[in-house]
PDB file of N, CA and C in Angstrom:
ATOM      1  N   UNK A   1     -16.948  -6.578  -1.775  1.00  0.00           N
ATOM      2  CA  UNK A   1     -15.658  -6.314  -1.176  1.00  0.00           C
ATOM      3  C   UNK A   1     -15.338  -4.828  -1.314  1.00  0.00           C
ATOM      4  N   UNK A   2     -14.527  -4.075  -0.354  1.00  0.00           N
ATOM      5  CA  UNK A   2     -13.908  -2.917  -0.596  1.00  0.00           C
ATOM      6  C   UNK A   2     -12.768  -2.719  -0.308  1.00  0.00           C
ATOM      7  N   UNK A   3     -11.877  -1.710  -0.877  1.00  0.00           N
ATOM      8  CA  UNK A   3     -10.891  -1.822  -1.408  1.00  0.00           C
ATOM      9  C   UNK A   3     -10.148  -1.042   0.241  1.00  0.00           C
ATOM     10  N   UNK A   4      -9.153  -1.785   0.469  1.00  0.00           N
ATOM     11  CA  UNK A   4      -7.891  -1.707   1.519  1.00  0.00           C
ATOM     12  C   UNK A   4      -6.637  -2.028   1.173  1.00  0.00           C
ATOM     13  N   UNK A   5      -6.120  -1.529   2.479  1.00  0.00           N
ATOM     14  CA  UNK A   5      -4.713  -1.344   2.412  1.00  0.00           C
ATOM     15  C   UNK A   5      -4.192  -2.524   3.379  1.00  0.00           C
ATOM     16  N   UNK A   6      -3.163  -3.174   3.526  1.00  0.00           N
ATOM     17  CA  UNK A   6      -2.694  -3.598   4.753  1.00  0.00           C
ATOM     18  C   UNK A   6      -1.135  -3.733   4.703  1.00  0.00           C
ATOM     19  N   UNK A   7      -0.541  -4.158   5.919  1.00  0.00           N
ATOM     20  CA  UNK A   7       1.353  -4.435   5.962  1.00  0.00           C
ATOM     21  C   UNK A   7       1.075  -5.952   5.533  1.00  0.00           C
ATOM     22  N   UNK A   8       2.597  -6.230   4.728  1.00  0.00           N
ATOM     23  CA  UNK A   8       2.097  -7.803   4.054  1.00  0.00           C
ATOM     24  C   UNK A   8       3.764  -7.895   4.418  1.00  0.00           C
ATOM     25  N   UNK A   9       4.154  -9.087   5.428  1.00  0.00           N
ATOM     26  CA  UNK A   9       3.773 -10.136   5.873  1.00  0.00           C
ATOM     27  C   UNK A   9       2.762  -9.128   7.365  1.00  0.00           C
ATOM     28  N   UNK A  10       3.257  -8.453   7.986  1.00  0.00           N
ATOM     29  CA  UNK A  10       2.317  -7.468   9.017  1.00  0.00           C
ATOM     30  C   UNK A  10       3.104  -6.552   9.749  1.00  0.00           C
ATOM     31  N   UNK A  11       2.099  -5.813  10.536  1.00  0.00           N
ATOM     32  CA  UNK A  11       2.708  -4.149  10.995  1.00  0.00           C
ATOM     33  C   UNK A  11       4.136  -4.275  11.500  1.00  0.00           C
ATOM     34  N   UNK A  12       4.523  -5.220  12.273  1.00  0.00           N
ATOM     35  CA  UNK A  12       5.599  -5.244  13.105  1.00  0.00           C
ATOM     36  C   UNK A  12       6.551  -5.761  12.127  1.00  0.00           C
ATOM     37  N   UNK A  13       6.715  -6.428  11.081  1.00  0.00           N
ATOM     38  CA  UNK A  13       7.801  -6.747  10.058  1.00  0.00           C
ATOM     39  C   UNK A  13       8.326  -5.412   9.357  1.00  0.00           C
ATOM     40  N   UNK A  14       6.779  -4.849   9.274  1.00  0.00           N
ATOM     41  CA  UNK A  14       7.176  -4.132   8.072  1.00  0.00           C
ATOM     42  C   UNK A  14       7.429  -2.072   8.417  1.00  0.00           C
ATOM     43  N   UNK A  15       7.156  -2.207   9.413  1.00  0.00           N
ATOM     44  CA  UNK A  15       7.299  -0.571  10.170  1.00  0.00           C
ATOM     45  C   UNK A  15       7.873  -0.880  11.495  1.00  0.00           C
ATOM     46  N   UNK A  16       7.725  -1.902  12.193  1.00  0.00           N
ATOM     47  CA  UNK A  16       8.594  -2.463  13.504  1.00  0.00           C
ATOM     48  C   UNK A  16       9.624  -1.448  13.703  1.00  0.00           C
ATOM     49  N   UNK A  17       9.887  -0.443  14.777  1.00  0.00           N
ATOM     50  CA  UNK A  17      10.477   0.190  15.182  1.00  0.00           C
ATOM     51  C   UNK A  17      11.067   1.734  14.153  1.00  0.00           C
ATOM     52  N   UNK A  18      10.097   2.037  13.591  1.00  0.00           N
ATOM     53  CA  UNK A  18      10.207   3.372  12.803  1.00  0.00           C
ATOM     54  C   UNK A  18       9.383   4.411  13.556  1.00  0.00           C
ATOM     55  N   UNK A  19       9.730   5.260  13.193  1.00  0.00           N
ATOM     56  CA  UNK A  19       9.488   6.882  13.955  1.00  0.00           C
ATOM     57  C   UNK A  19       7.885   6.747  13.527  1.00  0.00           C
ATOM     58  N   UNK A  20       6.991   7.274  14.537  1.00  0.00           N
ATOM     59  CA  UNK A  20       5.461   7.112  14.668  1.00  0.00           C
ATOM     60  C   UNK A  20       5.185   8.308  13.979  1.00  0.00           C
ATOM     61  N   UNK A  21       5.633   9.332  13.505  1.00  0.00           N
ATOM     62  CA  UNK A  21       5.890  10.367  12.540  1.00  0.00           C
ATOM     63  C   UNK A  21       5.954   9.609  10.848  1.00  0.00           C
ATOM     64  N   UNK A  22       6.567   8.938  10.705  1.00  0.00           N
ATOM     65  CA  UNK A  22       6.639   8.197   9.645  1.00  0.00           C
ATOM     66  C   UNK A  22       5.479   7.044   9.090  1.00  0.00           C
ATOM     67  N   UNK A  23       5.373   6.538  10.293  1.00  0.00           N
ATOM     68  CA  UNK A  23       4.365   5.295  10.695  1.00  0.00           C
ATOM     69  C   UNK A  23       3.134   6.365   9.542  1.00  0.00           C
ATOM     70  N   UNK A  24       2.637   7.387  10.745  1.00  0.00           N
ATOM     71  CA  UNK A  24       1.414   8.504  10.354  1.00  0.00           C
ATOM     72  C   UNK A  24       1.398   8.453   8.468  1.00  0.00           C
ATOM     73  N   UNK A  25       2.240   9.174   8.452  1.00  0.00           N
ATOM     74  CA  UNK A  25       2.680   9.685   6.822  1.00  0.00           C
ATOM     75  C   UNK A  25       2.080   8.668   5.974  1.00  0.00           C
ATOM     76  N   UNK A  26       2.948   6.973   6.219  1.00  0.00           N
ATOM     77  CA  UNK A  26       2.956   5.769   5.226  1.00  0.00           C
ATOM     78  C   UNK A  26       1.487   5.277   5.607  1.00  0.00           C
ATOM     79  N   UNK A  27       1.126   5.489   6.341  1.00  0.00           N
ATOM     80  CA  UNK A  27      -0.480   4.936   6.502  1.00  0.00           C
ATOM     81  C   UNK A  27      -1.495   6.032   5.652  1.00  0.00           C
ATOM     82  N   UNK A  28      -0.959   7.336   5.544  1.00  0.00           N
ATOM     83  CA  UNK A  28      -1.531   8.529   5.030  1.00  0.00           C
ATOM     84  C   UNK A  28      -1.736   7.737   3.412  1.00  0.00           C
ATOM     85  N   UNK A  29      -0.150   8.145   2.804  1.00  0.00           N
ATOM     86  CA  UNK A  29       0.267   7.718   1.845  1.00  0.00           C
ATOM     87  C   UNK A  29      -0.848   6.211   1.316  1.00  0.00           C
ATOM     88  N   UNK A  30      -1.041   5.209   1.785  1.00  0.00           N
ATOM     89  CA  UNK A  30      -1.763   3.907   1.458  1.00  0.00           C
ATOM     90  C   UNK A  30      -3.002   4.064   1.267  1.00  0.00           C
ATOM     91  N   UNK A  31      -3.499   5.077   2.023  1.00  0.00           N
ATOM     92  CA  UNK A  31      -5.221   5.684   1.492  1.00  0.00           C
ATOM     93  C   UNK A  31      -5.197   6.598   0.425  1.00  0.00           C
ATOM     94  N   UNK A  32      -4.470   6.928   0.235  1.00  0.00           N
ATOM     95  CA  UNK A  32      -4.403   7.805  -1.079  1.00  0.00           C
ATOM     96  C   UNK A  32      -4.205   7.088  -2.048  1.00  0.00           C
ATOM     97  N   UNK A  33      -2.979   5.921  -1.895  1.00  0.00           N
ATOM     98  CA  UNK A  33      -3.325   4.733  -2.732  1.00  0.00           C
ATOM     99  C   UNK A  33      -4.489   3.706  -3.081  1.00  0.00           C
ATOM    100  N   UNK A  34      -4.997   3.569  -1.824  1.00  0.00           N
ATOM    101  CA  UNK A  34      -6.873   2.806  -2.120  1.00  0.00           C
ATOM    102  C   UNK A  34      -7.300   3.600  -2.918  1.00  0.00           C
ATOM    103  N   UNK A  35      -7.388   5.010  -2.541  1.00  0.00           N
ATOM    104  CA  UNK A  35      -8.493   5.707  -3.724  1.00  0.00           C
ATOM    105  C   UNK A  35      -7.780   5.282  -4.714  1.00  0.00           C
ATOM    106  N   UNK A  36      -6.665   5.933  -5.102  1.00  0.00           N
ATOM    107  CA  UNK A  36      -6.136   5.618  -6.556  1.00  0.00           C
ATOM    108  C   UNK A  36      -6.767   4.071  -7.318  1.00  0.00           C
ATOM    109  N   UNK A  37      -6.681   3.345  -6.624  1.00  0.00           N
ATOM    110  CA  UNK A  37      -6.639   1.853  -7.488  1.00  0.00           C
ATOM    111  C   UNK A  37      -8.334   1.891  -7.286  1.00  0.00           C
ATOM    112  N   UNK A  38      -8.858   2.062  -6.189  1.00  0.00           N
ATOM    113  CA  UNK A  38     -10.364   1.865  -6.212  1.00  0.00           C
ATOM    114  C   UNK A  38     -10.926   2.765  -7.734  1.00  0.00           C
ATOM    115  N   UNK A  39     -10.450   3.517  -7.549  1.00  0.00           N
ATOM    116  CA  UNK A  39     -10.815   4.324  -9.064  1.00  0.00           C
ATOM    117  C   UNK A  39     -10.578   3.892 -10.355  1.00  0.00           C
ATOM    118  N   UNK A  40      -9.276   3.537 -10.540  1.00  0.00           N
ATOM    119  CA  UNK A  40      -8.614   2.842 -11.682  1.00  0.00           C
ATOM    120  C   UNK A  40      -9.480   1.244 -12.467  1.00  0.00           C
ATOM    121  N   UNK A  41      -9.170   0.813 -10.763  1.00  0.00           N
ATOM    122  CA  UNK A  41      -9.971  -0.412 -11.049  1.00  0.00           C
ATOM    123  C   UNK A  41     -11.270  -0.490 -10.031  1.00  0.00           C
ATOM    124  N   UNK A  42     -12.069  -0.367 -11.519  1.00  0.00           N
ATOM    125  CA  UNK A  42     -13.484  -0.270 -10.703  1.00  0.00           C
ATOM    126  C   UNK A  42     -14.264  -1.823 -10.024  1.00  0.00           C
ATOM    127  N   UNK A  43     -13.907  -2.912 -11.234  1.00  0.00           N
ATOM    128  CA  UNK A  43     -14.753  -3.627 -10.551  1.00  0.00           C
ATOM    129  C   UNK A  43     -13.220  -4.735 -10.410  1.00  0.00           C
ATOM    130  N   UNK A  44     -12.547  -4.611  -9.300  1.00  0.00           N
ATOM    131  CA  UNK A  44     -11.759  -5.156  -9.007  1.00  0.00           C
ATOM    132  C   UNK A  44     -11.271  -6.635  -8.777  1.00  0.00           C
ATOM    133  N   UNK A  45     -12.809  -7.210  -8.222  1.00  0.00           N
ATOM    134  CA  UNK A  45     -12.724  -8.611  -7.823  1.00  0.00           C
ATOM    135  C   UNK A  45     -12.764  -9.544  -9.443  1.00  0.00           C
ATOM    136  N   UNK A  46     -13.141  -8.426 -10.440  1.00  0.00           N
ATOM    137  CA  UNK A  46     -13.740  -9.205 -11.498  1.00  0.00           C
ATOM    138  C   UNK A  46     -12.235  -8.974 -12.490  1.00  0.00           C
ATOM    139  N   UNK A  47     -11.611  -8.726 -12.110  1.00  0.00           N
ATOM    140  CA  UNK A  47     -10.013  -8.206 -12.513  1.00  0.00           C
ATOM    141  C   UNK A  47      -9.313  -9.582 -13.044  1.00  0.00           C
ATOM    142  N   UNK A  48      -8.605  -9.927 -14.024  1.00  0.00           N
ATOM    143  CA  UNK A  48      -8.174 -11.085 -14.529  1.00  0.00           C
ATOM    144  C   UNK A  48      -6.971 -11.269 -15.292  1.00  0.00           C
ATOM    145  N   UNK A  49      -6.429  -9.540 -15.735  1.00  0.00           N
ATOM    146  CA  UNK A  49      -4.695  -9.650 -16.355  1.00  0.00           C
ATOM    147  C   UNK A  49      -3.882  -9.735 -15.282  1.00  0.00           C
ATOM    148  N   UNK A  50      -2.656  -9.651 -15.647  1.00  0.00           N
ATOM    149  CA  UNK A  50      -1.479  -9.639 -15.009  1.00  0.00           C
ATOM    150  C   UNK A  50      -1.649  -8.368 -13.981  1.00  0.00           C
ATOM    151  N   UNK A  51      -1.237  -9.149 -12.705  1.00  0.00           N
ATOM    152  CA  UNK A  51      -1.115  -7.903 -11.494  1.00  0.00           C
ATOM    153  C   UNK A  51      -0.136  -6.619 -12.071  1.00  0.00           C
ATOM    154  N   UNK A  52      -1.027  -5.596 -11.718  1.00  0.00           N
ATOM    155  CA  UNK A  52       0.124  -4.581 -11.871  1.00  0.00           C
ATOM    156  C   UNK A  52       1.293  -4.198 -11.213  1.00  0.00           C
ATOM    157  N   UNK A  53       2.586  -3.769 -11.885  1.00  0.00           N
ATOM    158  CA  UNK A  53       4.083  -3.925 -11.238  1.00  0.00           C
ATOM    159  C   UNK A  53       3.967  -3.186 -10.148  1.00  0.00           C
ATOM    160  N   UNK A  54       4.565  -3.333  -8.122  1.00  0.00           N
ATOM    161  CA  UNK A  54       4.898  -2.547  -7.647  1.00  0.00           C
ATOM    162  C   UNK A  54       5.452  -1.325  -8.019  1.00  0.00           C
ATOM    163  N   UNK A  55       5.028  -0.336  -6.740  1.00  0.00           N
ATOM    164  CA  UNK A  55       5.486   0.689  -7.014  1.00  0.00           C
ATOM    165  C   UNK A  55       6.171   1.198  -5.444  1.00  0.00           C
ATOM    166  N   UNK A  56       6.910   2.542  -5.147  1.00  0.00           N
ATOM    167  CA  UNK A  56       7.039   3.041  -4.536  1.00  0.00           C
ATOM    168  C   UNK A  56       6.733   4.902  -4.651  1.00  0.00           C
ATOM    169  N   UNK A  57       6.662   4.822  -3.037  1.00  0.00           N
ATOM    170  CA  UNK A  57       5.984   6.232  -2.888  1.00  0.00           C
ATOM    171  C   UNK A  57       6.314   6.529  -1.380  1.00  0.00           C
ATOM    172  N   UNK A  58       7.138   8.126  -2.198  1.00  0.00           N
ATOM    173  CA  UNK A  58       8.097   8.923  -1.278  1.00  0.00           C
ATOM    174  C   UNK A  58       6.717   9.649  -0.322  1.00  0.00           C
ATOM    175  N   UNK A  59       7.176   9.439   1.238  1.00  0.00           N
ATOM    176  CA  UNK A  59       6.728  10.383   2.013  1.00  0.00           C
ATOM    177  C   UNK A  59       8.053  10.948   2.836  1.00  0.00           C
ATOM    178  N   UNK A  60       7.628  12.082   3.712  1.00  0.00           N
ATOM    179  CA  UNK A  60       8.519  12.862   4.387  1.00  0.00           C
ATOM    180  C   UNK A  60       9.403  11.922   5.480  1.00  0.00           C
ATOM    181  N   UNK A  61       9.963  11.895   5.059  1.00  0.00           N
ATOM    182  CA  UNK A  61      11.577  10.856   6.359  1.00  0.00           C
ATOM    183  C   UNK A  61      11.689   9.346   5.540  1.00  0.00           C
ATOM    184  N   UNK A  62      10.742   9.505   4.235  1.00  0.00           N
ATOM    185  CA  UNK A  62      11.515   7.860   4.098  1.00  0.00           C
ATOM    186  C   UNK A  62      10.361   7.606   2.638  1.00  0.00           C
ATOM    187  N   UNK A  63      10.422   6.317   2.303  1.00  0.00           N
ATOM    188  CA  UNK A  63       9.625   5.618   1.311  1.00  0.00           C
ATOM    189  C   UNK A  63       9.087   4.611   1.942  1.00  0.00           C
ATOM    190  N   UNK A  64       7.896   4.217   0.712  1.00  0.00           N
ATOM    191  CA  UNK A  64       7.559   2.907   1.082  1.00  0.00           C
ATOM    192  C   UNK A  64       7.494   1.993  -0.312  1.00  0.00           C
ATOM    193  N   UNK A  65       7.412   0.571  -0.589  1.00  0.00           N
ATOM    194  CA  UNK A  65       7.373  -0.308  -1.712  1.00  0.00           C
ATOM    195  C   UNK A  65       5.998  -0.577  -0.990  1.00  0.00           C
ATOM    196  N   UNK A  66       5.052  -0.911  -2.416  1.00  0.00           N
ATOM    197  CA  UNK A  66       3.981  -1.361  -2.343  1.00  0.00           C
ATOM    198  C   UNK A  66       3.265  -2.508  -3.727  1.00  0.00           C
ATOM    199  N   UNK A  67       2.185  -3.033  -3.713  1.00  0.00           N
ATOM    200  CA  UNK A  67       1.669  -3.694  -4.470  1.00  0.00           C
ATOM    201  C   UNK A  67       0.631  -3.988  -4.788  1.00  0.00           C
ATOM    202  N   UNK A  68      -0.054  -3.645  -5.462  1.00  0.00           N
ATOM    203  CA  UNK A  68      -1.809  -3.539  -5.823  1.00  0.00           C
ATOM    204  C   UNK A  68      -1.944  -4.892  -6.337  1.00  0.00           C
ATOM    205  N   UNK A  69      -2.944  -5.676  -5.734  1.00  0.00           N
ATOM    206  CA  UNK A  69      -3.811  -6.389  -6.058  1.00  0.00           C
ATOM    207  C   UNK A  69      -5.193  -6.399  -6.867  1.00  0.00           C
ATOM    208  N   UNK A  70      -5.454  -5.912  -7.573  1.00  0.00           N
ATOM    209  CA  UNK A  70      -6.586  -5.689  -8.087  1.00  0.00           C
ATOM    210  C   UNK A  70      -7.869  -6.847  -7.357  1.00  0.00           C
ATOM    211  N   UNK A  71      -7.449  -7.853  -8.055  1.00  0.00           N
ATOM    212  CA  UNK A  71      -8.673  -9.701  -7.201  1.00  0.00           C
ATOM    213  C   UNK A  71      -8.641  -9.595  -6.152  1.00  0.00           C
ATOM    214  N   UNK A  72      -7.712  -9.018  -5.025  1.00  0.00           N
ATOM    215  CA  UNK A  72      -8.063  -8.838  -3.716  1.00  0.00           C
ATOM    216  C   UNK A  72      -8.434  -7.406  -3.296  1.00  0.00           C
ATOM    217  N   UNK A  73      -8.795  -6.625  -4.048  1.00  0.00           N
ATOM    218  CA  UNK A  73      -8.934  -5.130  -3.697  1.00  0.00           C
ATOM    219  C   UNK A  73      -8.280  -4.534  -2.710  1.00  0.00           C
ATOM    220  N   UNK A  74      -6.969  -5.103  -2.966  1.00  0.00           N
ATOM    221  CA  UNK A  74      -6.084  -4.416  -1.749  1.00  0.00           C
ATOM    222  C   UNK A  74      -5.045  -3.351  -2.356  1.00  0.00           C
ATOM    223  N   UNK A  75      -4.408  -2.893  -1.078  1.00  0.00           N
ATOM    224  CA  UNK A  75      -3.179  -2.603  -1.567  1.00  0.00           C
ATOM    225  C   UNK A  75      -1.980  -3.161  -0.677  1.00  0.00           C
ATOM    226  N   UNK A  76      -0.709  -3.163  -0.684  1.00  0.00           N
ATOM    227  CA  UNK A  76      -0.103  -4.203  -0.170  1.00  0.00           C
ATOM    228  C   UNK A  76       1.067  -3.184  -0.112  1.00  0.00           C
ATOM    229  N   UNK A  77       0.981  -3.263   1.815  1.00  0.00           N
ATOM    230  CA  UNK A  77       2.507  -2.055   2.251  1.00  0.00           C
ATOM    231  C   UNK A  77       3.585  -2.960   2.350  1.00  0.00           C
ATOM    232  N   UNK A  78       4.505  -3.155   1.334  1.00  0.00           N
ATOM    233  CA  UNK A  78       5.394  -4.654   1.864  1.00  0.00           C
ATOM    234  C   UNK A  78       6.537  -4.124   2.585  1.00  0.00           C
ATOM    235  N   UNK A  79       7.353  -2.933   2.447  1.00  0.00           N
ATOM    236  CA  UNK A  79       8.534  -2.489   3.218  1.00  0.00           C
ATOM    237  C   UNK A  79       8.067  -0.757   3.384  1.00  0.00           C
ATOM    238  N   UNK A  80       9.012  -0.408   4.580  1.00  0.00           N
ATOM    239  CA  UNK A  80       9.098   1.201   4.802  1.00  0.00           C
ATOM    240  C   UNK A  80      10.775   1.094   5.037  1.00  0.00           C
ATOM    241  N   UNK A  81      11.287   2.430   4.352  1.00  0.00           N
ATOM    242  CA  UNK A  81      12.268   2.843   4.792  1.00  0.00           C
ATOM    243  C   UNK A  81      12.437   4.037   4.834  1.00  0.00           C
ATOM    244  N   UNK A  82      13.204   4.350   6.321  1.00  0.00           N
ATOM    245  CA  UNK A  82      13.149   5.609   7.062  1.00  0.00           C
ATOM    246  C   UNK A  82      14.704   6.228   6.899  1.00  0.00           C
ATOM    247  N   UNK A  83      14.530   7.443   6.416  1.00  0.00           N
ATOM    248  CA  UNK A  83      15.794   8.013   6.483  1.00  0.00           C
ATOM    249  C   UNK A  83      16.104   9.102   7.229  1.00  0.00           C
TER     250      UNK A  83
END
């Protein structure tokens, strides 16, 4: 398996009508997060404590909440907000 990002429940819940300027950024932002966790947690699928706590992470016009999965080698874009 390798390690991704995706919108959780999906794209249109969770960025549905935000500035494509922003869209860019928070998709930026989520690969920078794969590396992060791909690094952290190396062998991910084999991962077995407690999920680690969401986090959020400021980009330019807004934030996003997110959630690492380690057992699914994901990362998980659950909301954007645009200011």
């Amino acid at each position: 398996m390798t390690w991704r990002w995706e919108y959780d429940p999906d794209e249109e819940h969770v960025v549905g009508g935000a500035p494509p300027a922003l869209v860019a950024e928070v998709e930026k932002k989520a690969d920078e997060l794969v590396r992060a966790a791909s690094a952290f947690y190396l062998d991910g699928t084999g991962y077995r404590e407690q999920d680690p706590k969401g986090g959020v992470a400021h980009v330019p016009g807004g934030f996003l909440n997110y959630q690492v999965i380690p057992r699914h080698e994901c990362v998980y874009v659950l909301q954007v907000t645009y200011l």
